[in-house]
Each structure stands twice: as structure tokens, then as C-alpha cells.
N, C-alpha and C. Protein backbone atom coordinates (compact mmCIF):
# COMPACT_ATOMS: atom_id res chain seq x y z
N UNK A 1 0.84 -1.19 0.00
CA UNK A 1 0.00 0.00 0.00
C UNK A 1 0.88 1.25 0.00
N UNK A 2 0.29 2.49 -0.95
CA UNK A 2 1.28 3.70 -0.83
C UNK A 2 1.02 4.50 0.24
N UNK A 3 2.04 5.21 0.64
CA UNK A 3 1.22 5.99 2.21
C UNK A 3 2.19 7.56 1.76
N UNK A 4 1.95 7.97 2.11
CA UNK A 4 2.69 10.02 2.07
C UNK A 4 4.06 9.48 2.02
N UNK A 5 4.46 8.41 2.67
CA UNK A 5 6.39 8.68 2.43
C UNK A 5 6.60 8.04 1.30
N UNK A 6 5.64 7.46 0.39
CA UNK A 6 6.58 7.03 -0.94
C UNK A 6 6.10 8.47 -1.74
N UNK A 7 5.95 9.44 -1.68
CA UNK A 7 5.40 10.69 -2.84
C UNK A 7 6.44 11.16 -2.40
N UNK A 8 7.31 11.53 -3.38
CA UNK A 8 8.23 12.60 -3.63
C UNK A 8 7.59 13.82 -3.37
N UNK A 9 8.91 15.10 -2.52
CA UNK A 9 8.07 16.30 -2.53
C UNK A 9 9.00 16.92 -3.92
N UNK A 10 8.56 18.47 -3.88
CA UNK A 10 8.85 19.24 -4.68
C UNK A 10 10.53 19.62 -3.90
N UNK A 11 11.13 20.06 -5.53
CA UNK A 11 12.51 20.15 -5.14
C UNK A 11 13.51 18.74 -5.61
N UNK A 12 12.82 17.44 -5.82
CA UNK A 12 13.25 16.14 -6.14
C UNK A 12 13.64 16.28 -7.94
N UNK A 13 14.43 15.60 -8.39
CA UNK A 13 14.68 16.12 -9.23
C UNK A 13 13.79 15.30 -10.61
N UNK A 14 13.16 14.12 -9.77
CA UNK A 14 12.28 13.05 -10.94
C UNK A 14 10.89 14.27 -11.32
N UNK A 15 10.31 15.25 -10.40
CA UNK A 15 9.28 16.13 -10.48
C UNK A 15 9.50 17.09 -11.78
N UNK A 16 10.80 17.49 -12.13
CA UNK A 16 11.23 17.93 -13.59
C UNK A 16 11.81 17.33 -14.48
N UNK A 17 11.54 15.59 -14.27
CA UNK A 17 12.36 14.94 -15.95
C UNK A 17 10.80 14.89 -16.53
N UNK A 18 10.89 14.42 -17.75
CA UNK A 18 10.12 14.31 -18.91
C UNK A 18 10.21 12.84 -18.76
N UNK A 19 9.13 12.24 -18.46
CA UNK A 19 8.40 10.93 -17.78
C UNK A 19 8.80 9.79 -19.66
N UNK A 20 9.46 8.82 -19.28
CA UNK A 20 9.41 7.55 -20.72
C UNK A 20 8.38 7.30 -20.92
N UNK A 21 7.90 6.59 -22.22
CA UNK A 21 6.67 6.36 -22.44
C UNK A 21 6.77 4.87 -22.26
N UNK A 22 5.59 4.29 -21.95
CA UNK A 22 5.84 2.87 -22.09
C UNK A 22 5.41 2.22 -22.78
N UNK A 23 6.18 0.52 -23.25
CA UNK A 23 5.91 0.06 -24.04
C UNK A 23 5.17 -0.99 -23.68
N UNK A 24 4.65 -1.59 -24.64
CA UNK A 24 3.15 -2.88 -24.63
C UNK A 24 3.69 -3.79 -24.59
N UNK A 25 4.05 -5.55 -24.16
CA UNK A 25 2.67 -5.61 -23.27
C UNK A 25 3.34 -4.94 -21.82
N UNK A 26 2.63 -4.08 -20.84
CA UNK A 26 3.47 -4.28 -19.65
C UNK A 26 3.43 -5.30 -18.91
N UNK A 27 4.55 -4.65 -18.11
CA UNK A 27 5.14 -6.00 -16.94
C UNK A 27 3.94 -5.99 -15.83
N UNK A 28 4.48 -7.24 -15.07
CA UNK A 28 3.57 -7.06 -14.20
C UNK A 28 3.96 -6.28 -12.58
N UNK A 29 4.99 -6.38 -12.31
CA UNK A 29 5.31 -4.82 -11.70
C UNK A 29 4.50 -3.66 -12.06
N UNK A 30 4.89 -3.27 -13.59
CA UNK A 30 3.90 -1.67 -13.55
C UNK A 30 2.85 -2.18 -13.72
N UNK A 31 1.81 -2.99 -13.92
CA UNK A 31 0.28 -3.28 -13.54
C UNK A 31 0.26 -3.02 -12.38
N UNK A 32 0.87 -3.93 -11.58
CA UNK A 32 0.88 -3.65 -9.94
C UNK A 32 0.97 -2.19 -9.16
N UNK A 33 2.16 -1.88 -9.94
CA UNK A 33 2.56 -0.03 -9.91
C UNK A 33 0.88 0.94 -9.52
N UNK A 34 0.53 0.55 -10.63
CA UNK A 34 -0.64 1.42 -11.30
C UNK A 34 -1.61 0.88 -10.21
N UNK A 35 -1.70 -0.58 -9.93
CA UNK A 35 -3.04 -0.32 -9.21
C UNK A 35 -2.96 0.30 -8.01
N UNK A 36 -1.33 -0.16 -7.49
CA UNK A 36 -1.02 0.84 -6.03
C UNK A 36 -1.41 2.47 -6.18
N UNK A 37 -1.12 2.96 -7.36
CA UNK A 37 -1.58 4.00 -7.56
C UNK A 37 -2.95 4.53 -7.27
N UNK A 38 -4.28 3.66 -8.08
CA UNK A 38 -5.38 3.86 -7.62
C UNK A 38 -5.80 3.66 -6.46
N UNK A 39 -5.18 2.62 -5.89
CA UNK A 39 -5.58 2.15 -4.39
C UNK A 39 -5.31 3.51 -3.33
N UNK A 40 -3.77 4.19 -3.64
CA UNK A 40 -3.92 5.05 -3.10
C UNK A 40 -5.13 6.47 -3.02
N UNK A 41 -5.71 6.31 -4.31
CA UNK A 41 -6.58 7.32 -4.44
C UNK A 41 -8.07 7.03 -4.01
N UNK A 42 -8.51 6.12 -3.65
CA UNK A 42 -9.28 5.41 -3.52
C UNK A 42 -9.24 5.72 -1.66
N UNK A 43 -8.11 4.99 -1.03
CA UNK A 43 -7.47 5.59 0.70
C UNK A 43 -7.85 6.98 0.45
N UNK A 44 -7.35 7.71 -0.06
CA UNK A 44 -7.01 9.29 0.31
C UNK A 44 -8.50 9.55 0.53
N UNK A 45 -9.23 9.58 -0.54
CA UNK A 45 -10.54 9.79 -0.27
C UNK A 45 -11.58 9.30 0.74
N UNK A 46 -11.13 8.06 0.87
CA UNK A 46 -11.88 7.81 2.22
C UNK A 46 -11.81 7.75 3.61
N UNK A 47 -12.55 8.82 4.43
CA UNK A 47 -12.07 9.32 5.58
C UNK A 47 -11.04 8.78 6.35
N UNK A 48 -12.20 7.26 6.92
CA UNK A 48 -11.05 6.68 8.03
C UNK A 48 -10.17 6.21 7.66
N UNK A 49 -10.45 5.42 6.23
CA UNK A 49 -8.71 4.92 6.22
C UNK A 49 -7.43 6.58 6.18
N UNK A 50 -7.91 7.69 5.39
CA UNK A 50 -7.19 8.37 5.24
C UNK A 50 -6.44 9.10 6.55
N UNK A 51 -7.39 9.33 7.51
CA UNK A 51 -6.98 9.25 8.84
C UNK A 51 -6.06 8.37 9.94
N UNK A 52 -6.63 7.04 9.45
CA UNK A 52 -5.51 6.14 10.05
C UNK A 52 -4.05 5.99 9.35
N UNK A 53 -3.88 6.27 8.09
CA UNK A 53 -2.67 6.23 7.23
C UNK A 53 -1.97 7.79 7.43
N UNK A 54 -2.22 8.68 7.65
CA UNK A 54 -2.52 10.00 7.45
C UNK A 54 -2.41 10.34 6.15
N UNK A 55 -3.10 9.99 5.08
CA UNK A 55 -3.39 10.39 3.74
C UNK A 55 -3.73 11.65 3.49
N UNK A 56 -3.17 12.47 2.62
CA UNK A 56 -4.10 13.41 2.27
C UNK A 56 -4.74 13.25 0.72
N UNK A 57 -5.74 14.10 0.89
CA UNK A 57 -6.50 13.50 -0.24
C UNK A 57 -6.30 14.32 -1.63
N UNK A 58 -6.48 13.07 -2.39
CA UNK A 58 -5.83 12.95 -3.79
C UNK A 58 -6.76 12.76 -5.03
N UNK A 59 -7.66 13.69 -5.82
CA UNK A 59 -7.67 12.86 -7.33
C UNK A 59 -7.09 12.28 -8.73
N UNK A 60 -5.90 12.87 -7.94
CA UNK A 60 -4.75 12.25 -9.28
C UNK A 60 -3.62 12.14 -8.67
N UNK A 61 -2.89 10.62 -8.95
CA UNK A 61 -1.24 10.97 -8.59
C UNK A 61 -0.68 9.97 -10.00
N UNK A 62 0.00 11.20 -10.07
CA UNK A 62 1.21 10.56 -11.50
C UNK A 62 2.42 9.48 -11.13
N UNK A 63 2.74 8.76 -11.48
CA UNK A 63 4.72 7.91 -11.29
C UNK A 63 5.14 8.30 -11.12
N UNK A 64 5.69 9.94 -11.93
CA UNK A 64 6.82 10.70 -11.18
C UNK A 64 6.74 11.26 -10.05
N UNK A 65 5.42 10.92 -9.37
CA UNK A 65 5.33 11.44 -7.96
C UNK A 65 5.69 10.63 -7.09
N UNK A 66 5.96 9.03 -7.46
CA UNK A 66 6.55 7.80 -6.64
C UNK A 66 7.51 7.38 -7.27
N UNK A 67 8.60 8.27 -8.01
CA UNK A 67 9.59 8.53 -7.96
C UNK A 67 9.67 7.23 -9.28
N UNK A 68 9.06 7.57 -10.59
CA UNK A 68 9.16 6.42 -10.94
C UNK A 68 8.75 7.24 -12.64
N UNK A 69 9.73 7.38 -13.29
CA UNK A 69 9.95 8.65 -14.39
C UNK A 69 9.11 7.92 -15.66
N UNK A 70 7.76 7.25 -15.58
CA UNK A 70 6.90 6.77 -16.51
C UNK A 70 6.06 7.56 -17.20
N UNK A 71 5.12 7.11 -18.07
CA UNK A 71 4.14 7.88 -18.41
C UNK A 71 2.72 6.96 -18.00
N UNK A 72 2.37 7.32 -17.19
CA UNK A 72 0.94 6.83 -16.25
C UNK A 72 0.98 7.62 -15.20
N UNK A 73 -0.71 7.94 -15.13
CA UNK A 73 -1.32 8.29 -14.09
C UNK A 73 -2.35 7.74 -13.40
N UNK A 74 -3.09 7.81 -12.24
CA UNK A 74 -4.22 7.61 -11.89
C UNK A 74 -5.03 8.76 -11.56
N UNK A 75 -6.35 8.72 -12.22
CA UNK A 75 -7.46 9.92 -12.07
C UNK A 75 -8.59 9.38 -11.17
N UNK A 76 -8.88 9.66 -10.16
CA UNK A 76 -10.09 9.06 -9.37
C UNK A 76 -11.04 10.69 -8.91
N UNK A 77 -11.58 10.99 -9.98
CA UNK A 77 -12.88 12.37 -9.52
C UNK A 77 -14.09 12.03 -8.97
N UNK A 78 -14.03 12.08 -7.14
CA UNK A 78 -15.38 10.82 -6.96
C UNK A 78 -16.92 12.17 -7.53
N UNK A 79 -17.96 11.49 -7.40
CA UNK A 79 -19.19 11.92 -7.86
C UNK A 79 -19.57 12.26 -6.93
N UNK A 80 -21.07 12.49 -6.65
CA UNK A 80 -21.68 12.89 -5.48
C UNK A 80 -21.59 12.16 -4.57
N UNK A 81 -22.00 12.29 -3.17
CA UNK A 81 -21.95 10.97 -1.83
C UNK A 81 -22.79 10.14 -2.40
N UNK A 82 -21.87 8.77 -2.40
CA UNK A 82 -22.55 7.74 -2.66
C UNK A 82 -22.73 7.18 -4.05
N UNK A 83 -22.40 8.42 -5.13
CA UNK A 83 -22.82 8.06 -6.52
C UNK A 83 -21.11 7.54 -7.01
N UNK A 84 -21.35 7.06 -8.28
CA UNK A 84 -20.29 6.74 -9.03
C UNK A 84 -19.73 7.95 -9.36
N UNK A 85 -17.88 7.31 -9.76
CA UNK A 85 -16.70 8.31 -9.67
C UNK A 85 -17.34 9.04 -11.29
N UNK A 86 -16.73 10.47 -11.26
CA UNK A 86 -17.24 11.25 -12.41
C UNK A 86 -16.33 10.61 -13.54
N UNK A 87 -14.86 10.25 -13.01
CA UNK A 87 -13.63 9.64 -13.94
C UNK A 87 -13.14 9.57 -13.39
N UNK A 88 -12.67 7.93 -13.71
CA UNK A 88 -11.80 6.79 -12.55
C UNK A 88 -10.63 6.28 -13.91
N UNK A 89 -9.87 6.24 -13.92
CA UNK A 89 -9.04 5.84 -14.80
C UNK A 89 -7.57 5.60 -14.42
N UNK A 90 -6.81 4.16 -15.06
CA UNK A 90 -5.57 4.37 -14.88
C UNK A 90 -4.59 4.89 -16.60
N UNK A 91 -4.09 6.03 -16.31
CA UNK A 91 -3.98 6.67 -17.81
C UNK A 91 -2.35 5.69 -18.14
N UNK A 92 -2.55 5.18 -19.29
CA UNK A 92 -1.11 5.18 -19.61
C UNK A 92 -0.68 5.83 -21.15
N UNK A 93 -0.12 6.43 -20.95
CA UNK A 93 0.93 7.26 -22.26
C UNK A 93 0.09 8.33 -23.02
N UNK A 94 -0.90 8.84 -21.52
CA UNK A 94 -1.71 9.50 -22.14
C UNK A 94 -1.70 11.22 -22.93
N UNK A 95 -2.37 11.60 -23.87
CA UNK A 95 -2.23 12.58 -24.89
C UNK A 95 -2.71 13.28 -24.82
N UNK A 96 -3.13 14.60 -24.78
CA UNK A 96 -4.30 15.38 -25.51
C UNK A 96 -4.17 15.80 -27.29
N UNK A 97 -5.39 15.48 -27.80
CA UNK A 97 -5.31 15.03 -28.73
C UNK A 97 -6.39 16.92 -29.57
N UNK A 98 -6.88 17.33 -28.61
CA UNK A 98 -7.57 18.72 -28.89
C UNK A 98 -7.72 19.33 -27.65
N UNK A 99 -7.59 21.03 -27.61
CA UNK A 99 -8.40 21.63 -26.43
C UNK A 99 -9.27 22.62 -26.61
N UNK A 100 -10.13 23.24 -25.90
CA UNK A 100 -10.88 24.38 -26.20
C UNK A 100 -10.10 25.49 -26.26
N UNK A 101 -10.40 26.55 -26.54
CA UNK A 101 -9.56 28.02 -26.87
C UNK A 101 -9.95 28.61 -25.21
N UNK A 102 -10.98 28.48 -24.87
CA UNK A 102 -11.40 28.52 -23.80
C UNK A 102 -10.81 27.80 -22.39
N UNK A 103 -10.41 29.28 -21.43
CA UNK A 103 -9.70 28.51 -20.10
C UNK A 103 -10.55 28.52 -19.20
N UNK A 104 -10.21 28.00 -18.28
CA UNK A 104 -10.78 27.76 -16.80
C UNK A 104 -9.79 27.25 -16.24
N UNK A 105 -10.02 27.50 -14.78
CA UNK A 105 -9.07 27.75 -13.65
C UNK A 105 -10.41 27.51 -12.38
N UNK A 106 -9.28 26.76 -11.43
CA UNK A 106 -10.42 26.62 -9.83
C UNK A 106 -10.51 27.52 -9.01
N UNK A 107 -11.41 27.94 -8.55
CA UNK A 107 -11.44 29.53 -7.76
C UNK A 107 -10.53 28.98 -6.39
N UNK A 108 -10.37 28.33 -6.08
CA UNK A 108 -9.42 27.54 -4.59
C UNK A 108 -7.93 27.48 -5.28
N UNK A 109 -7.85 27.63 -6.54
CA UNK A 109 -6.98 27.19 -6.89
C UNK A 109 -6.50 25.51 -6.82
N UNK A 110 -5.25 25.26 -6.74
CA UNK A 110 -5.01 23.58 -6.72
C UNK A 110 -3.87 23.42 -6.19
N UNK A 111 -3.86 22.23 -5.60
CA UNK A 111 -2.97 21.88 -4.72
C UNK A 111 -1.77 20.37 -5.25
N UNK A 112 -1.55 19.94 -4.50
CA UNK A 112 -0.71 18.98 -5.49
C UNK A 112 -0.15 17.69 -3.81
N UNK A 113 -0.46 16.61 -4.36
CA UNK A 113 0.46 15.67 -3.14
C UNK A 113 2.00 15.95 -3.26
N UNK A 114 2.43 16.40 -3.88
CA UNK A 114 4.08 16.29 -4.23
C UNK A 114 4.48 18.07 -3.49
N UNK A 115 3.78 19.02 -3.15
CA UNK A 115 4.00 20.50 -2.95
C UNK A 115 3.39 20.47 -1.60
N UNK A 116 4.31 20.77 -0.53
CA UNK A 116 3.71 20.67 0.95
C UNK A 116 3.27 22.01 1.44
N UNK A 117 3.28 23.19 0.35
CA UNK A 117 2.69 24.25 0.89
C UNK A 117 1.62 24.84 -0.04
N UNK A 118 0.55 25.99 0.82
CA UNK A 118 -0.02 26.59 0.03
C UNK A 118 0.72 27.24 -1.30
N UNK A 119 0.18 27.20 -2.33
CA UNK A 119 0.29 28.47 -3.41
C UNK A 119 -0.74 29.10 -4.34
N UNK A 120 -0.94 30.17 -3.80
CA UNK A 120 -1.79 31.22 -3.80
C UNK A 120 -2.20 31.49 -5.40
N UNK A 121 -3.21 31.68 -6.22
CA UNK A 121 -3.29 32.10 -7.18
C UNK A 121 -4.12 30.69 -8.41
N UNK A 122 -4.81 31.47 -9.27
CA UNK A 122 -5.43 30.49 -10.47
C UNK A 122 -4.49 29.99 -11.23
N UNK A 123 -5.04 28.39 -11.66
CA UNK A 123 -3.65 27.82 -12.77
C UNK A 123 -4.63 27.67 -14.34
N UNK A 124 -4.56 28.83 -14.98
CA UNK A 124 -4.91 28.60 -15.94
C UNK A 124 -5.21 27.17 -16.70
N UNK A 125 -6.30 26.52 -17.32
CA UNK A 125 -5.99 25.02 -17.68
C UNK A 125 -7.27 25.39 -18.93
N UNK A 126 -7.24 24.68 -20.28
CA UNK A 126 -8.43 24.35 -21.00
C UNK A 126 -9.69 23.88 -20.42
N UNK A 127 -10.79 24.40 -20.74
CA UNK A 127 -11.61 24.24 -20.06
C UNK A 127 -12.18 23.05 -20.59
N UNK A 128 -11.86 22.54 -22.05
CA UNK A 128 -12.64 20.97 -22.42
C UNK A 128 -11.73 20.42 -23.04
N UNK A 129 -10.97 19.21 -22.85
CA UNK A 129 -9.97 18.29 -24.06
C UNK A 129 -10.43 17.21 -23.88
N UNK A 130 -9.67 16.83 -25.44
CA UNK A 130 -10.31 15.42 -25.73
C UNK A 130 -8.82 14.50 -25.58
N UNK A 131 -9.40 13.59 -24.58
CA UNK A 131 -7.80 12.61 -24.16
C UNK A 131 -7.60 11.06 -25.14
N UNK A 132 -6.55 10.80 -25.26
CA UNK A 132 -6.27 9.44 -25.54
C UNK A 132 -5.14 9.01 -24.75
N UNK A 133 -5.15 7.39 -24.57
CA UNK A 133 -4.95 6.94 -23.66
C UNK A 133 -4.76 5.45 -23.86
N UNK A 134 -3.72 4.80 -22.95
CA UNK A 134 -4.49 3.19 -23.17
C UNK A 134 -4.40 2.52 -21.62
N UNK A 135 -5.25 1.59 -22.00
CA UNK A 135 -5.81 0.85 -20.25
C UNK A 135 -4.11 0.00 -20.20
N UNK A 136 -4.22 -0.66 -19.11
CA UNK A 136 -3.08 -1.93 -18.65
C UNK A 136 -3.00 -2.21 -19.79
N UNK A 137 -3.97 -2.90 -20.79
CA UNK A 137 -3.78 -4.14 -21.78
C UNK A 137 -3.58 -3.30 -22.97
N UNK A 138 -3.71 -2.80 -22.80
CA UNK A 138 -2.49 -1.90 -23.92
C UNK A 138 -3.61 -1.33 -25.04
N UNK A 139 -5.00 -1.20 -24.73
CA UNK A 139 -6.41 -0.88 -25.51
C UNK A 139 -6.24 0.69 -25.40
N UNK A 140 -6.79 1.14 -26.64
CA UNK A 140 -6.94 2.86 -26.51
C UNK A 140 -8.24 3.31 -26.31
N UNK A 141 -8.06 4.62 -25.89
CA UNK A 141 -9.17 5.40 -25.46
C UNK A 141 -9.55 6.32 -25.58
N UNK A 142 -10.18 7.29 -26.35
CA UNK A 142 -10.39 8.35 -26.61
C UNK A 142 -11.59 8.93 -25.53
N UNK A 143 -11.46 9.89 -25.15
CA UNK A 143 -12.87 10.48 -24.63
C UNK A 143 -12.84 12.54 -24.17
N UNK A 144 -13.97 12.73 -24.36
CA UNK A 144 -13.74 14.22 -24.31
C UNK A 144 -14.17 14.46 -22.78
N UNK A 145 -13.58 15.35 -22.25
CA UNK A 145 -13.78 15.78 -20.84
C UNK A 145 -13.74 17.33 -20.57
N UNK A 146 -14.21 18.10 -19.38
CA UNK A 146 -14.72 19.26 -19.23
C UNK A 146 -14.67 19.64 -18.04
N UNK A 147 -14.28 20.79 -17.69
CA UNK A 147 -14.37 21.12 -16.22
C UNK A 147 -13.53 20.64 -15.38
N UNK A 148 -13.91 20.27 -14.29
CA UNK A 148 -12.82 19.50 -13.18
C UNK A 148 -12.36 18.45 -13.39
N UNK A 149 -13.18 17.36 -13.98
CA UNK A 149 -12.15 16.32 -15.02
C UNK A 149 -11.15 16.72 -15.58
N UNK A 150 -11.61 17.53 -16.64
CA UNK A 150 -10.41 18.10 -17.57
C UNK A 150 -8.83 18.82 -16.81
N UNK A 151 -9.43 19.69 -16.33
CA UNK A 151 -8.49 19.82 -15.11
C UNK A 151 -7.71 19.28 -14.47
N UNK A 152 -8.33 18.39 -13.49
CA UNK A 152 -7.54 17.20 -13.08
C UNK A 152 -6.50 16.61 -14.22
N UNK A 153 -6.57 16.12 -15.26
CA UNK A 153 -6.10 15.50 -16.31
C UNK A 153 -4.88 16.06 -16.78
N UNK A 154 -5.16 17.42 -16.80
CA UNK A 154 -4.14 18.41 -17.34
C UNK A 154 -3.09 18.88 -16.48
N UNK A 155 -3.36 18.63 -15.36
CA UNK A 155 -2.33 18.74 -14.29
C UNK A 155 -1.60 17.17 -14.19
N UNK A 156 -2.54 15.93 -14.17
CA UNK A 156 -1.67 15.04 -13.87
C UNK A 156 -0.82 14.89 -15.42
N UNK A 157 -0.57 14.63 -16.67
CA UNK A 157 -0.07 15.04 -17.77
C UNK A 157 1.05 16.38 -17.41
N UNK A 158 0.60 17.21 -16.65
CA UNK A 158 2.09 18.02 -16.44
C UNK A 158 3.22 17.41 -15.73
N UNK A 159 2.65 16.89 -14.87
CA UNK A 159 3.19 15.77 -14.21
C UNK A 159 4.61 14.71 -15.01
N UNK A 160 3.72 14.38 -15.86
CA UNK A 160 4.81 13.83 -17.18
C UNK A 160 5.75 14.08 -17.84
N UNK A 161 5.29 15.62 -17.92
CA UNK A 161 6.28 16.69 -18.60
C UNK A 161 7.31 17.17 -17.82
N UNK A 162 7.55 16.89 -16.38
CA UNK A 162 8.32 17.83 -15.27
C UNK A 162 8.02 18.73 -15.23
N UNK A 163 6.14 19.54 -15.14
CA UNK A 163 5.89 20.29 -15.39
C UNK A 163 5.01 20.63 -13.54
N UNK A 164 4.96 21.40 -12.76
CA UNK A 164 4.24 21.83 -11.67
C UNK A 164 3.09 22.71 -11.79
N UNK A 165 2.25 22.86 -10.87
CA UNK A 165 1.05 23.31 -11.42
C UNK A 165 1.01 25.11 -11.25
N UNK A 166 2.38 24.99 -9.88
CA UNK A 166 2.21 26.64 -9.95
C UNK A 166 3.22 27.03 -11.04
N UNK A 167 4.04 26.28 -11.28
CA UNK A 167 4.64 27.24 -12.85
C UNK A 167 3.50 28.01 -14.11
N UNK A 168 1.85 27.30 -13.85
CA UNK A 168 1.39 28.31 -14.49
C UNK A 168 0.80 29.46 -13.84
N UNK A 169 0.69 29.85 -12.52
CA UNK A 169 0.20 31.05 -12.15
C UNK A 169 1.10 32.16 -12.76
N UNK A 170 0.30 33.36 -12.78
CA UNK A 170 1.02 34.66 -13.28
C UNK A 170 1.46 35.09 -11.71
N UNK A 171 3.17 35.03 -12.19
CA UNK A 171 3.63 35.76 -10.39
C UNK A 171 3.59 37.17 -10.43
N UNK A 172 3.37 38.26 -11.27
CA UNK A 172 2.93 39.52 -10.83
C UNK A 172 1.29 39.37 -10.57
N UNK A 173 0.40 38.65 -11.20
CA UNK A 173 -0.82 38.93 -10.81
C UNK A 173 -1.20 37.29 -10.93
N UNK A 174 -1.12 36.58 -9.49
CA UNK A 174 -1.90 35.48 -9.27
C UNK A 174 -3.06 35.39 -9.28
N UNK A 175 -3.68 36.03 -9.35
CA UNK A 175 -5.63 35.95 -9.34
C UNK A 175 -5.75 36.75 -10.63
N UNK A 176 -5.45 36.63 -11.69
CA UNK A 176 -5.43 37.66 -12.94
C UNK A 176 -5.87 35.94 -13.59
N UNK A 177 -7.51 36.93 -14.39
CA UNK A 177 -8.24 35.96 -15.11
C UNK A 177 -7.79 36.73 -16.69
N UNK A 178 -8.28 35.70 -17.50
CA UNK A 178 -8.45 36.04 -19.16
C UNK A 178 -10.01 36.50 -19.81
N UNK A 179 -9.94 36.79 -20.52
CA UNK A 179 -11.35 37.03 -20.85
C UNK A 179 -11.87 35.66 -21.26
N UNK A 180 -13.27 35.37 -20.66
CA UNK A 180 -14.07 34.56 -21.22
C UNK A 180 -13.37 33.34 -20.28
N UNK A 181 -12.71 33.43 -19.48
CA UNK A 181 -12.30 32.31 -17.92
C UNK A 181 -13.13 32.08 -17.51
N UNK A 182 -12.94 30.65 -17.37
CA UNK A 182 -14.29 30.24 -16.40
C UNK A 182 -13.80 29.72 -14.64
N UNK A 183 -14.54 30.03 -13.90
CA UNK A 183 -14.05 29.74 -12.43
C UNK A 183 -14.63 28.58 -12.10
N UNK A 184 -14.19 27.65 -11.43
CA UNK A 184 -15.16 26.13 -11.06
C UNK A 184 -14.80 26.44 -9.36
């Protein structure tokens, strides 16, 4: 099981390489990898276990955040109490393949398991892309997503890139929107 001491913080130097892509069929290590991944997201979100582990809670953690310079993520966006996840996915070698011209950004802004402090300010992100992707078995996936999905997505994919989420705030004006921004 993953717990807060296998996540790399910020400052590590795997958080800025440019993540390998992987090749088909995988091993069964990174199957395993990946489901530890979801499992962790799955803990974070739920109270008591997250409490007894001291988890904090997570809808996405990338490989290079467990120190492991791949291209996969896990996305777990749960739904309402009780309902099914909005998008549960384990991404591997995943793309964006289109985005809207149109941004959006979270009025809380966003936080990150790998960054142990606040940082203040909106992270600009597309407000709708269309992803591809393939499961464990090496199947592709196309699907279009919007809003806090999309979001989520686009941060864990920076992830890949050695990319952080506050490298996109504007540091003279952190709360500086664009025209036609949308706030979630």
C-alpha cells in the first residue's frame, strides 16, 4: 500500500524529468505499480482509512510522484456521496489530442500531493480536451472531458512533462483571469 512517504516532494529532481513512455505488453510490476496507484486514491478519499494512514486526499497521482519517471497516471474524480466516480481511470501514455480556446481555472486554486505548501493564485488550464490513452492491456481510449475532469487531467499530464502546477500562475498577478475564464 502507498502511504505520504513514498510521494516525492517538490525540489526532487524526478518532479522535472520528462516521464518515458511505455511500451506494450506491460510487466507485471507496472500493472501492480498502477493499481497501487489507484488504491492510493481510492485511501485518500476515504475518511477513516485516510486518517488512520494519514493520507491526504488525492484525485490524481502521477509515477513521477513515486519517484518512478513513466508515463501513467491515476485519475479518481469521486461523484456525489454515494454516486459513481465522475472519472476513474488508470492513464497510460496518455495525450491530448484537442483543447478548447477557452480557459478555466479553480477559484481555490489547486494543490498537489508532491508541494507541501499553500500556493496562492489560479492555474490557468483548458476548459474541455479530448484525451487518448491506453488501459493496462495496452487498448486505446479516446474520450472528451470538461471542467474539473479536464483539469484534473491536465495537471496530472504536467506531471509527465516535469511540469508543476504553480509554474502556471502569473507571479505579478496570481488571481489575474483572461477574458471569457471560467471559475469552477
Amino acid at each position: 500500500m502507498l502511504t505520504m512517504h513514498d510521494i516525492i516532494r517538490e525540489g526532487h529532481p524526478t518532479l522535472r524529468a520528462r516521464a518515458e513512455k511505455f511500451e506494450f505488453p506491460l510487466t507485471a510490476e507496472e500493472k501492480e505499480t498502477a493499481q497501487k496507484m489507484m488504491e492510493f486514491l481510492e485511501n485518500s478519499q476515504d475518511e477513516k482509512i485516510a486518517e488512520k494512514y494519514n493520507l491526504r486526499a488525492g484525485v490524481g497521482l502521477a509515477a513521477p510522484q513515486i519517484n518512478v519517471s513513466k508515463r501513467m497516471t491515476a485519475v479518481l474524480v469521486p461523484g456525489e456521496e454515494g454516486a459513481e466516480p465522475i472519472f476513474k481511470e488508470i492513464l497510460i501514455n496518455p495525450t491530448i489530442l484537442s483543447e478548447s480556446v477557452q480557459m478555466a481555472a479553480l477559484s481555490e486554486g489547486e494543490g498537489c500531493l508532491s508541494v507541501d505548501r499553500d500556493v496562492p493564485g489560479y492555474v490557468p488550464r483548458h476548459a474541455r480536451i479530448k484525451l487518448r490513452w491506453y488501459d493496462l492491456d495496452g487498448n486505446e481510449h479516446i474520450k472528451r472531458l470538461r471542467d474539473y475532469p479536464a483539469i484534473v487531467v491536465q495537471h496530472e499530464i504536467d506531471h509527465l512533462n516535469g511540469v508543476l502546477f504553480f509554474d502556471h500562475i502569473n507571479e505579478k498577478e496570481p488571481f489575474a483571469t483572461t477574458e471569457g475564464m471560467i471559475l469552477l
